[in-house]
N, C-alpha and C. Protein backbone atom coordinates (compact mmCIF):
# COMPACT_ATOMS: atom_id res chain seq x y z
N UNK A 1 14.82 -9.86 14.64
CA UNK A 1 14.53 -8.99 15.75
C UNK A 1 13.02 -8.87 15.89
N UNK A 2 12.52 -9.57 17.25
CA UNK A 2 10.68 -9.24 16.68
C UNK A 2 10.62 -8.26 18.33
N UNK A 3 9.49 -8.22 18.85
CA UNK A 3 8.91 -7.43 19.90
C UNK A 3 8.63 -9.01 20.77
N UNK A 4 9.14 -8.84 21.91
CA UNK A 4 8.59 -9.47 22.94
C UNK A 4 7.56 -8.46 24.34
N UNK A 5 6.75 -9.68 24.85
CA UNK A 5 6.18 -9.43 25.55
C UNK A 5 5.75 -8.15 26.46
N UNK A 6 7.34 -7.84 27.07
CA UNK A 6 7.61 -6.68 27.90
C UNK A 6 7.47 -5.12 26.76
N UNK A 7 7.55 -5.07 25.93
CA UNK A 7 7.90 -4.27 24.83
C UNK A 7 6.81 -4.23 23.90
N UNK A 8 5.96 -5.22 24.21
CA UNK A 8 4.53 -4.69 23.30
C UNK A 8 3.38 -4.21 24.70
N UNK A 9 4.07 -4.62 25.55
CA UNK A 9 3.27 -4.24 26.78
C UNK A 9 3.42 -2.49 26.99
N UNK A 10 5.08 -2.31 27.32
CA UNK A 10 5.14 -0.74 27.17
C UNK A 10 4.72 -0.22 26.35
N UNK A 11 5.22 -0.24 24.48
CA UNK A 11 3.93 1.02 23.90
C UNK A 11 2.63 0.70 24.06
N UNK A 12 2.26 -0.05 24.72
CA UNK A 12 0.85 -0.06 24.86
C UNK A 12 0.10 0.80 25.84
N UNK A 13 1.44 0.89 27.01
CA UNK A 13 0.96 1.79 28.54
C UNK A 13 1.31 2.92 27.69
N UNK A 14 2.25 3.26 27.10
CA UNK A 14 2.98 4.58 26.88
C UNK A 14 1.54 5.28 25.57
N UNK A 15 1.13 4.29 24.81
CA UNK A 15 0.04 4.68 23.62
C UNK A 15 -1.38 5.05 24.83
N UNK A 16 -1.53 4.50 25.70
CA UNK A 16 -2.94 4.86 26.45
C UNK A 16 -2.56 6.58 27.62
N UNK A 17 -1.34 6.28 28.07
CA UNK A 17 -1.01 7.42 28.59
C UNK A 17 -1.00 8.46 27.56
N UNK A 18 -0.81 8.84 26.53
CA UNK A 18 -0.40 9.79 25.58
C UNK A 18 -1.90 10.05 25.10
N UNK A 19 -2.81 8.98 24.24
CA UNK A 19 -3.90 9.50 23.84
C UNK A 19 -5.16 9.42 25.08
N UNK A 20 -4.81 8.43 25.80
CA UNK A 20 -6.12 8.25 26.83
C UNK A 20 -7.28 6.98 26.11
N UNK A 21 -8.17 6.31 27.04
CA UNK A 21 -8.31 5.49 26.74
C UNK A 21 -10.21 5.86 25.70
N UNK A 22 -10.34 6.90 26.09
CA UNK A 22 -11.27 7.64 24.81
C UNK A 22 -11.21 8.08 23.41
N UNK A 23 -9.74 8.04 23.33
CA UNK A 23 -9.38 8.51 21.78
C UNK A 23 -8.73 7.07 20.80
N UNK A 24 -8.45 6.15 21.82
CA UNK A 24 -7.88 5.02 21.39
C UNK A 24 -8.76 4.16 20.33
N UNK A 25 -10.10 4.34 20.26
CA UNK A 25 -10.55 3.68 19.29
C UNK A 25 -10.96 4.77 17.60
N UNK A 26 -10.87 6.15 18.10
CA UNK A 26 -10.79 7.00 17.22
C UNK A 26 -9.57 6.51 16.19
N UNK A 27 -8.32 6.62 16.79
CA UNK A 27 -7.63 6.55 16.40
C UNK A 27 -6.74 5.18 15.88
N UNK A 28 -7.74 3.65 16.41
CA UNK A 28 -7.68 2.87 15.35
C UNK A 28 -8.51 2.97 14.35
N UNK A 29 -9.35 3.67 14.55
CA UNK A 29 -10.65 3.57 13.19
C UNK A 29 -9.55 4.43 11.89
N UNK A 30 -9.19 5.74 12.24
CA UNK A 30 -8.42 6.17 11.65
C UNK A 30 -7.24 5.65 10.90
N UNK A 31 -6.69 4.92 11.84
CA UNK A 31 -5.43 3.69 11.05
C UNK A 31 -6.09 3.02 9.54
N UNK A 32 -6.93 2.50 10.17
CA UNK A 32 -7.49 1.67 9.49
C UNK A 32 -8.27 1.92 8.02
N UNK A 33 -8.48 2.97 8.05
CA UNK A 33 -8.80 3.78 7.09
C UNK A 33 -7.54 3.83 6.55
N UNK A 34 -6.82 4.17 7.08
CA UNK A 34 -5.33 4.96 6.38
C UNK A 34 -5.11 3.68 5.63
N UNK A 35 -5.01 2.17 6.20
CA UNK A 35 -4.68 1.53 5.65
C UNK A 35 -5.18 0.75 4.18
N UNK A 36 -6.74 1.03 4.55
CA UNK A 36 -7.48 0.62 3.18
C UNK A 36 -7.01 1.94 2.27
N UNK A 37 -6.82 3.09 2.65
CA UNK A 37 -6.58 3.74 1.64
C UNK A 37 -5.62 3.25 0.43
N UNK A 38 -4.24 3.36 1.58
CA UNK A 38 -2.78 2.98 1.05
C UNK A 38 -3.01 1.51 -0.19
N UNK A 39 -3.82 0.72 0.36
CA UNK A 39 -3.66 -0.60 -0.06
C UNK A 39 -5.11 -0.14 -1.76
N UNK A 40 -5.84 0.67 -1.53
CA UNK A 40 -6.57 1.08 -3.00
C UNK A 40 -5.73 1.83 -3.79
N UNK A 41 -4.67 2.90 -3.18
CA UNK A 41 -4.14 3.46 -3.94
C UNK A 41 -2.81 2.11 -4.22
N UNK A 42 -2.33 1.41 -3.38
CA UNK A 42 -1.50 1.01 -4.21
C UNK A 42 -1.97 -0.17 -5.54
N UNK A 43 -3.11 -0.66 -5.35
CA UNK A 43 -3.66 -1.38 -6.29
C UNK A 43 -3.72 -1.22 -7.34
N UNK A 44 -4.37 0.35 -7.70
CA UNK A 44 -4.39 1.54 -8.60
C UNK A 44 -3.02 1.31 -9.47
N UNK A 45 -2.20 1.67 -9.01
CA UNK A 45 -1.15 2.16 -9.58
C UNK A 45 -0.55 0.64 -9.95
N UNK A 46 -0.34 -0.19 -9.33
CA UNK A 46 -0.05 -1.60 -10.03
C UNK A 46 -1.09 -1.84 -11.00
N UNK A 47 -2.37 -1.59 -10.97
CA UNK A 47 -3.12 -1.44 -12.21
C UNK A 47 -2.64 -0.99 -13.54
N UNK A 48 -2.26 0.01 -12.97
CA UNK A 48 -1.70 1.14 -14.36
C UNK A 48 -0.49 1.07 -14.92
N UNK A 49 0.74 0.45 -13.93
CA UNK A 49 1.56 -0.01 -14.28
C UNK A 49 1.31 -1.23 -15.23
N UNK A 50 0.45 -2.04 -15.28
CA UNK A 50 0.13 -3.04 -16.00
C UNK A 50 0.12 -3.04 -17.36
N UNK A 51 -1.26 -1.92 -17.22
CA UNK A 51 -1.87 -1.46 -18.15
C UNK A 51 -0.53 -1.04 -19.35
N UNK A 52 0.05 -0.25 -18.50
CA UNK A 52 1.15 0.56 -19.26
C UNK A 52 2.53 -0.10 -20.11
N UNK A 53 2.77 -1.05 -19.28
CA UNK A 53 3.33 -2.45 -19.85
C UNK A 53 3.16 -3.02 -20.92
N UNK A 54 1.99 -3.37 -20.70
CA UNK A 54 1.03 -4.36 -21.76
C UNK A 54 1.41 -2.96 -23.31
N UNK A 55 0.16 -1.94 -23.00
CA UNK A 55 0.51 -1.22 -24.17
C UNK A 55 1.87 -0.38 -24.85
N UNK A 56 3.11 -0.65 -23.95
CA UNK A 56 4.27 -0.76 -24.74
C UNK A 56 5.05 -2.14 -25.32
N UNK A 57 4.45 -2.91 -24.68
CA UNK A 57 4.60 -4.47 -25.54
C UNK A 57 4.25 -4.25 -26.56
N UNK A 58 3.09 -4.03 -26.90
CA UNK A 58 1.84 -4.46 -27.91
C UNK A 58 2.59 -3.15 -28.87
N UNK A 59 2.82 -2.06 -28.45
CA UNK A 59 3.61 -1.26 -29.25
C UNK A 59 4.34 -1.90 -29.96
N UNK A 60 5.31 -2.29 -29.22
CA UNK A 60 6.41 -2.74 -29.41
C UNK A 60 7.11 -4.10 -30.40
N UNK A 61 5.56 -4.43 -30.41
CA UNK A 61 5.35 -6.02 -30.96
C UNK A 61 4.87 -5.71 -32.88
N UNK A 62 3.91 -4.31 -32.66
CA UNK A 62 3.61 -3.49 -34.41
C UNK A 62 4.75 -2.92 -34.67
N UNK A 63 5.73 -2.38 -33.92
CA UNK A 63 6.67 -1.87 -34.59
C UNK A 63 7.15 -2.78 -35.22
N UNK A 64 7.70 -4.06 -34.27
CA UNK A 64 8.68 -5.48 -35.01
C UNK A 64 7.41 -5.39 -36.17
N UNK A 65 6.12 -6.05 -36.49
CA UNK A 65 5.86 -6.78 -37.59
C UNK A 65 5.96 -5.02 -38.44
N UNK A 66 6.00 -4.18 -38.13
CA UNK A 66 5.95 -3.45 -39.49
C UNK A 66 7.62 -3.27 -40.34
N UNK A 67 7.95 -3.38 -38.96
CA UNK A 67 9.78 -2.95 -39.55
C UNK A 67 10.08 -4.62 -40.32
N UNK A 68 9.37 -5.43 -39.96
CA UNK A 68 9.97 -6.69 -40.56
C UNK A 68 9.42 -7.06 -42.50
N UNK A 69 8.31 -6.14 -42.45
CA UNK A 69 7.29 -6.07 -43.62
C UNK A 69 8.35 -5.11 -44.71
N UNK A 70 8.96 -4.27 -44.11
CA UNK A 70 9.61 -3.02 -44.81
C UNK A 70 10.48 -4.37 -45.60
């Protein structure tokens, strides 16, 4: 299902009627922000998920050699 022609044309009249054609670049600057945000915070957190991974492996890996030493 994608957007044709007629249908990216309307929200486009319907997006300039609603904000006007003075607020329309406010409010991509704003998007756009929103979007670098979303995309640092989600980086972040796949970071940390990593991170967090790794150091229950590595846990996980001293427990085996100590329990195997016993």
């Amino acid at each position: 299902m994608s957007l044709g022609l007629t249908e990216i044309a309307l929200i486009l009249i319907v997006v300039l009627v609603l904000f006007g054609g003075k607020r329309i670049p406010e409010l991509a600057k704003a998007l756009g922000k929103a979007q670098y945000e979303y995309k640092k915070a989600k980086e972040m957190l796949q970071n940390e998920a990593k991170e967090l991974k790794d150091s229950v492996e590595k846990a996980a890996e001293e427990e085996e050699k100590k329990s195997g030493k016993e």
